[in-house]
Structure formats: structure tokens, C-alpha cells
C-alpha atoms as a PDB file:
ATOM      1  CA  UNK A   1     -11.361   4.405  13.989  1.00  0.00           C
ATOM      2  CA  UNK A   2      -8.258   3.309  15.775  1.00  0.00           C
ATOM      3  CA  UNK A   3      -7.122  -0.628  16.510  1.00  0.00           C
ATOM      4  CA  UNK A   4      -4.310  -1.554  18.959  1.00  0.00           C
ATOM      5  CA  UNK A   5      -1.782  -3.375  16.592  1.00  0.00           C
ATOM      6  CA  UNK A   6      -0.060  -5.457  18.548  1.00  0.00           C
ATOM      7  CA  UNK A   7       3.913  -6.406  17.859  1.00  0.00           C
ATOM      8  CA  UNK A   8       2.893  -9.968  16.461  1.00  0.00           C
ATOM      9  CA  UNK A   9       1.330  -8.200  13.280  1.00  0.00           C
ATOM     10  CA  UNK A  10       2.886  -5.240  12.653  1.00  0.00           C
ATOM     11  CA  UNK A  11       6.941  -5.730  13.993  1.00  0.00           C
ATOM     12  CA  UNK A  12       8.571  -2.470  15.359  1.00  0.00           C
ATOM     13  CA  UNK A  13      11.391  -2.354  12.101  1.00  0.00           C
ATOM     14  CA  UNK A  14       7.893  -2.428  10.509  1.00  0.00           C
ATOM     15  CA  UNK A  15       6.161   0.670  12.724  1.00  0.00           C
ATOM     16  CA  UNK A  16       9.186   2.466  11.500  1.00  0.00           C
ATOM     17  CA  UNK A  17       9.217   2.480   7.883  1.00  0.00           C
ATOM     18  CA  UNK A  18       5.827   3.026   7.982  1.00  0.00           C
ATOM     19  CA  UNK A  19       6.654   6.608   9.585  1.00  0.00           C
ATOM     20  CA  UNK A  20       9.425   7.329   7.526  1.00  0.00           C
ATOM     21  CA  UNK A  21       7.203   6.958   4.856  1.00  0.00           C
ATOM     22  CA  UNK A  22       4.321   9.126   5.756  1.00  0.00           C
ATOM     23  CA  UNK A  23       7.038  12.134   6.919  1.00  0.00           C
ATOM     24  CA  UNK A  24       8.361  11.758   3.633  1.00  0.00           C
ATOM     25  CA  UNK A  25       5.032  11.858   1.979  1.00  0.00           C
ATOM     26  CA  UNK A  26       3.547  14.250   3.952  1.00  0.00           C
ATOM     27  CA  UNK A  27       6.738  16.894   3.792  1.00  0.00           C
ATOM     28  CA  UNK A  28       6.878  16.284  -0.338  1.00  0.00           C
ATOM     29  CA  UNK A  29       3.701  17.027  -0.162  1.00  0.00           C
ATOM     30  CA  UNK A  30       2.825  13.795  -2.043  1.00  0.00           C
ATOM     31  CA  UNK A  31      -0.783  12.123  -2.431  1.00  0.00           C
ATOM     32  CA  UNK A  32      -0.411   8.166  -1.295  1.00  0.00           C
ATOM     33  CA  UNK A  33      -2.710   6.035   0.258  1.00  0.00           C
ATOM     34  CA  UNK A  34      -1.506   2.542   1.807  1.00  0.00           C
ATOM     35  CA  UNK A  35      -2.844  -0.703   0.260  1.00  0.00           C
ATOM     36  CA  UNK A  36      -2.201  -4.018   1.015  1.00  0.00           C
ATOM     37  CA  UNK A  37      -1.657  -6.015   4.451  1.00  0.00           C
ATOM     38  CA  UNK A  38      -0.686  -2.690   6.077  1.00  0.00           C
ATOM     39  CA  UNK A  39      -4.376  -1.237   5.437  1.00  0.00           C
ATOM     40  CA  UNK A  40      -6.057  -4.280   6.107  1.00  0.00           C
ATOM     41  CA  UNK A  41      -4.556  -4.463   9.349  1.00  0.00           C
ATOM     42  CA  UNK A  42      -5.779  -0.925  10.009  1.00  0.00           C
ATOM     43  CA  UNK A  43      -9.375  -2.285   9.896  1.00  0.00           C
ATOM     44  CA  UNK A  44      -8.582  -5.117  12.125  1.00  0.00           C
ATOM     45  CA  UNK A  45      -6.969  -7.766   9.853  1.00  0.00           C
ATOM     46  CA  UNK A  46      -4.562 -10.098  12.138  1.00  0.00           C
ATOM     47  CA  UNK A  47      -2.493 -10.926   9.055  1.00  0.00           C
ATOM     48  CA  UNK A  48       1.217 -10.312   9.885  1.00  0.00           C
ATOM     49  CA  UNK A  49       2.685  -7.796   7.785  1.00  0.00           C
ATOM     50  CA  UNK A  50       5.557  -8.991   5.198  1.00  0.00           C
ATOM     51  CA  UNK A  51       6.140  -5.840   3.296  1.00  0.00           C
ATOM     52  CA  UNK A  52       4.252  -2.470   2.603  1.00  0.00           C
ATOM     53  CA  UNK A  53       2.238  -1.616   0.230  1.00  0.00           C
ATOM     54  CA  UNK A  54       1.332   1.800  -1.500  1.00  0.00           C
ATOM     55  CA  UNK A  55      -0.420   3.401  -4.064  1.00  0.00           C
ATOM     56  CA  UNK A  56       0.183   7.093  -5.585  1.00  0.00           C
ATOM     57  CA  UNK A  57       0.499   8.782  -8.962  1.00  0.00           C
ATOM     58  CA  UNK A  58       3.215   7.897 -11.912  1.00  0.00           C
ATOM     59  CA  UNK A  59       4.433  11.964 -11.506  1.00  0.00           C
ATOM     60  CA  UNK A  60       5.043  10.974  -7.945  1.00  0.00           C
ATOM     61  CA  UNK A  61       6.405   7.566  -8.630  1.00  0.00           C
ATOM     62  CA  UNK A  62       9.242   9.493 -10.175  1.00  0.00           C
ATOM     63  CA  UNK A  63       9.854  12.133  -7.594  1.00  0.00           C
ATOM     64  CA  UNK A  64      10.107   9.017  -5.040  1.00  0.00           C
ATOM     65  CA  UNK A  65      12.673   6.999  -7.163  1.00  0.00           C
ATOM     66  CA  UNK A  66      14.727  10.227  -7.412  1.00  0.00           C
ATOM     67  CA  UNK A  67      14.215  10.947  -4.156  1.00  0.00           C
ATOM     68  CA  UNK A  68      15.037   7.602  -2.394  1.00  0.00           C
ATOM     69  CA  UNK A  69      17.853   6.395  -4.562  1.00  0.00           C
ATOM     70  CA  UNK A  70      19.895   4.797  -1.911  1.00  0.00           C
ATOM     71  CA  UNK A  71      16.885   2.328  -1.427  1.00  0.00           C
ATOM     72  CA  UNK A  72      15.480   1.676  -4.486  1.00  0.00           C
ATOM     73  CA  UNK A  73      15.731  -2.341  -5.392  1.00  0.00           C
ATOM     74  CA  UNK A  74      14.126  -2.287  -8.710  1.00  0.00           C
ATOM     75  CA  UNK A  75      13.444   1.346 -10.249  1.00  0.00           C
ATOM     76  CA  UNK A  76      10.416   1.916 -12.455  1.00  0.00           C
ATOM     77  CA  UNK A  77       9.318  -0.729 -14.541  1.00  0.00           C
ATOM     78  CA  UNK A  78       6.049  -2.218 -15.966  1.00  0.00           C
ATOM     79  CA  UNK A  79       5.145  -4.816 -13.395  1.00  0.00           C
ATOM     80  CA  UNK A  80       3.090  -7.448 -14.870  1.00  0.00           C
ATOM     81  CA  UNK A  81       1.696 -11.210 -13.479  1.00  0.00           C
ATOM     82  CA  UNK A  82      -0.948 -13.971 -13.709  1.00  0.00           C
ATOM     83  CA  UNK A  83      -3.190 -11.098 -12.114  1.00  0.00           C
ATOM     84  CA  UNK A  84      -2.062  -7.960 -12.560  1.00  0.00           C
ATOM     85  CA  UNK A  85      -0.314  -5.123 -14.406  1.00  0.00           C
ATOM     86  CA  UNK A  86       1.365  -2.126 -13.335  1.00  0.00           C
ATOM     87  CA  UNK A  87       3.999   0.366 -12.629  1.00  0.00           C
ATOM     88  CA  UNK A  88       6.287  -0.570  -9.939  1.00  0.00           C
ATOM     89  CA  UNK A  89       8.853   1.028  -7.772  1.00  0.00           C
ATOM     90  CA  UNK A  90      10.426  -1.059  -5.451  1.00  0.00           C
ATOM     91  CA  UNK A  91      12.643  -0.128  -2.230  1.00  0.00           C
ATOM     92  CA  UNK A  92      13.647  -1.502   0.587  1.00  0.00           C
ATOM     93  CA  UNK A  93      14.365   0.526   3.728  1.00  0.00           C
ATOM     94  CA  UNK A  94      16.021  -1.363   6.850  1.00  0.00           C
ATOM     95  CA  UNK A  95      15.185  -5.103   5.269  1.00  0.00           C
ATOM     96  CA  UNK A  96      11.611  -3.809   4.835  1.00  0.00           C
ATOM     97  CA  UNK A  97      10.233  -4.187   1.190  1.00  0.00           C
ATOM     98  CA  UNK A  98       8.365  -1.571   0.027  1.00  0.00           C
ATOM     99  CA  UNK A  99       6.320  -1.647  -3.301  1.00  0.00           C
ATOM    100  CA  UNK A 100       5.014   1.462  -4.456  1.00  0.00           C
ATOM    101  CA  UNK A 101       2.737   1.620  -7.621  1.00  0.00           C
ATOM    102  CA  UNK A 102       1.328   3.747 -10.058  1.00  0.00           C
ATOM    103  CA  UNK A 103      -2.750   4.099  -9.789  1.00  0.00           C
ATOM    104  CA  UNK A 104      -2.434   5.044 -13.905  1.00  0.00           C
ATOM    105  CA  UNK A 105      -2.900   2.524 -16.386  1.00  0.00           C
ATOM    106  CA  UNK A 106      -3.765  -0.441 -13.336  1.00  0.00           C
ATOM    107  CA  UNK A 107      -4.905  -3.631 -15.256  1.00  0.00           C
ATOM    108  CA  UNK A 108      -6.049  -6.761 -13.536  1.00  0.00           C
ATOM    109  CA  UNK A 109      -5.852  -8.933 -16.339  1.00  0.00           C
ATOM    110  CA  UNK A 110      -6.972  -9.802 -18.664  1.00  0.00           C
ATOM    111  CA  UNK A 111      -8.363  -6.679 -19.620  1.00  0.00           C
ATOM    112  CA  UNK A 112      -9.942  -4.795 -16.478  1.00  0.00           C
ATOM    113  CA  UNK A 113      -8.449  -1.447 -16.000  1.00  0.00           C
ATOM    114  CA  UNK A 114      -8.698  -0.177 -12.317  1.00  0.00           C
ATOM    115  CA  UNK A 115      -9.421   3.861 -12.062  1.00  0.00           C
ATOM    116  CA  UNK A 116      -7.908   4.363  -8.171  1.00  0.00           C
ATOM    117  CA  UNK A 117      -8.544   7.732  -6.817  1.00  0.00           C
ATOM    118  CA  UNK A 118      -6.267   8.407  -3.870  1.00  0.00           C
ATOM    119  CA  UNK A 119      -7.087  11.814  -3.858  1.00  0.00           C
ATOM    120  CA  UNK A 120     -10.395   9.612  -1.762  1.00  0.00           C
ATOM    121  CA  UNK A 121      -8.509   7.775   0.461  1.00  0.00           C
ATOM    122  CA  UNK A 122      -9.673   7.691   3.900  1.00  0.00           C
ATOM    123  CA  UNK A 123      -7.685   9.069   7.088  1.00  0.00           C
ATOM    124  CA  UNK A 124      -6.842   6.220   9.938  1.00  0.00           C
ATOM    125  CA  UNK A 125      -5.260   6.551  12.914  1.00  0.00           C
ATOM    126  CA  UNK A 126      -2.123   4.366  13.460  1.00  0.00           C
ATOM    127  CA  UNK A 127       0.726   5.030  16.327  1.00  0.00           C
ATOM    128  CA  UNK A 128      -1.425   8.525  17.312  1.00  0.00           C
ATOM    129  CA  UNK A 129      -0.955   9.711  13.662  1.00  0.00           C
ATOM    130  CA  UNK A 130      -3.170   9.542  11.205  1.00  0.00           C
ATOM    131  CA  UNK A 131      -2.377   7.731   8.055  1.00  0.00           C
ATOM    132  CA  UNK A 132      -4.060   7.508   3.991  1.00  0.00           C
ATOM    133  CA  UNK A 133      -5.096   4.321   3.260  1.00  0.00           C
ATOM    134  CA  UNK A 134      -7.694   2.174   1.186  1.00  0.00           C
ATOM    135  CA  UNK A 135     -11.221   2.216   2.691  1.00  0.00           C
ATOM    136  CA  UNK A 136     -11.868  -1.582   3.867  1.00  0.00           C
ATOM    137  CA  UNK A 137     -14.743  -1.379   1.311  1.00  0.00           C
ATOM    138  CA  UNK A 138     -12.705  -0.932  -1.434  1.00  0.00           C
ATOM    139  CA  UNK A 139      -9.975  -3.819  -0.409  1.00  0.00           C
ATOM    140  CA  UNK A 140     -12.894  -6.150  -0.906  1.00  0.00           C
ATOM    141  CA  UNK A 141     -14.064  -5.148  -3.919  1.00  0.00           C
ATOM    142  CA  UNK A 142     -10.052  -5.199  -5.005  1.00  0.00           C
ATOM    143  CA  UNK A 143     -10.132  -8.681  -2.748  1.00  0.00           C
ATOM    144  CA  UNK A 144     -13.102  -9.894  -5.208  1.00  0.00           C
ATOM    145  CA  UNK A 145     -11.666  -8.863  -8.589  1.00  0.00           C
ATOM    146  CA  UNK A 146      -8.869 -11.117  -7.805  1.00  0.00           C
ATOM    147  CA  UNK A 147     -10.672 -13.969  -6.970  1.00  0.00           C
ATOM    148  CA  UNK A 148      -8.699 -13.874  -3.064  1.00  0.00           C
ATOM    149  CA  UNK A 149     -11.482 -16.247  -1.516  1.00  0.00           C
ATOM    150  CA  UNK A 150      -9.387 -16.558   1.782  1.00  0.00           C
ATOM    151  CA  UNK A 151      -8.373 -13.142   2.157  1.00  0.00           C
ATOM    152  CA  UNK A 152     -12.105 -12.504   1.545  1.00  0.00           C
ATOM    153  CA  UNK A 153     -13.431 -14.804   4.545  1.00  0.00           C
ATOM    154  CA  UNK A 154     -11.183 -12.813   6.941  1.00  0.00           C
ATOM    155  CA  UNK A 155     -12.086  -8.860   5.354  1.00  0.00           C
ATOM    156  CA  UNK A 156     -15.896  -9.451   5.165  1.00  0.00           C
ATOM    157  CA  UNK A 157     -15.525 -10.251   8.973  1.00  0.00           C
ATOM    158  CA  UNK A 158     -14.165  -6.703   9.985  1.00  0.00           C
END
């Protein structure tokens, strides 16, 4: 499955990071998958992208705060909101902001604990390379736990 992304959505700095982080990812030989705006737009959401979201495991979360340093914003810490609760990394790579969490111990409060697999995540094509990301199915489901009418309207169109 492959949609052309035009500039308007996804900007160029944007196209970038998004490389550098799959290289990375692929040459540490990390699981990820891509959450967020990013993999909605993969399915055809016209959203434009703000920053980039990603999910792997807390092992990994370390490896990635060790191994970007120079980027990291706001190193691992227990994340927590009026609708969620995790573990956050958070970088920023050429005014980009990148959030990175931990698919362990994933509470949408105020008590439902999320098991992610991202060992499962599906294989898109973006730029000619493919990419992990969320499956559009399970964005809504994610979409509906959180009560995100609007982003709903928009998904269930795709």
C-alpha cells in the first residue's frame, strides 16, 4: 500500500528525520513501529505532521537515549496526563520533536493497560522504503479508547 505524501503534510525537514530514524533502527537492529500522525498519514490521513511519533520496547528505550544523547530533550521519565501514562523519551533532531515510548506498562487512564505488540506491526511503503508502523485498524481502536471523536471521523474514512 503506498500513498503520495505530498509536501503540505509531511515537510521535507520532516521526510528526513523520519529516515534517520528508520537507518538507525534498522542498523541497531531495534523493533519500532511508528504511531501517531506519521502512521495515519501512511493510510491516507491529510493531517499535517507536527512531530513523530514511535513506539518500541523499555530495553530499547534505553539503548536510544544512550545512543542519541546529543538530541535527547527530556530523557526517560514516567509520562503521565488526563489520558494517558507512559514511558517517554523525548528528542528532537533538526527542530523536529520526536517522542518515543515504551509499549510496557501503557495505561490509558484510569486504569486500562494497553498490551502493544510491535513485534506485529505492519510494513508500509514511504519514500520507496518500507517503514513499521501501526495497522490503521489498530489507530482506531487506540482513536476510540481515547474518546478522539474528530480524529475518528477522518480514520474511519480511509
Amino acid at each position: 500500500m503506498k500513498y503520495e505524501i505530498d509536501g503540505n503534510i509531511i515537510s521535507n525537514a520532516h521526510r528526513k528525520v523520519i529516515h534517520q530514524l528508520v537507518d538507525f533502527f534498522e542498523k541497531q537492529n531495534l523493533l519500532y513501529q511508528f504511531t501517531g500522525g506519521f502512521s495515519s498519514n501512511l493510510f491516507g490521513s491529510v493531517w499535517k505532521l507536527q512531530d513523530i511519533d514511535i513506539e518500541t520496547d523499555l530495553k530499547s528505550l534505553y539503548k536510544i537515549q544512550e545512543a542519541l544523547k546529543p538530541y535527547v530533550i527530556k530523557e526517560i521519565h514516567r509520562y503521565s496526563d488526563e489520558e494517558f501514562q507512559i514511558w517517554l523519551l523525548q528528542l528532537q533532531v533538526e527542530n523536529i520533536k520526536i517522542d518515543i515510548n515504551a509499549v510496557e506498562d501503557f495505561i490509558i487512564k484510569p486504569n486500562l493497560k494497553i498490551e502493544t505488540k510491535i513485534e506485529n506491526a505492519i510494513l508500509v511503503l514511504f519514500d520507496n522504503r518500507l517503514v513499521r508502523t501501526q495497522s490503521l485498524e489498530d489507530i482506531i481502536k487506540y482513536k476510540k479508547l481515547l474518546n478522539r471523536h474528530k480524529d475518528l471521523e477522518e480514520l474511519t474514512k480511509l
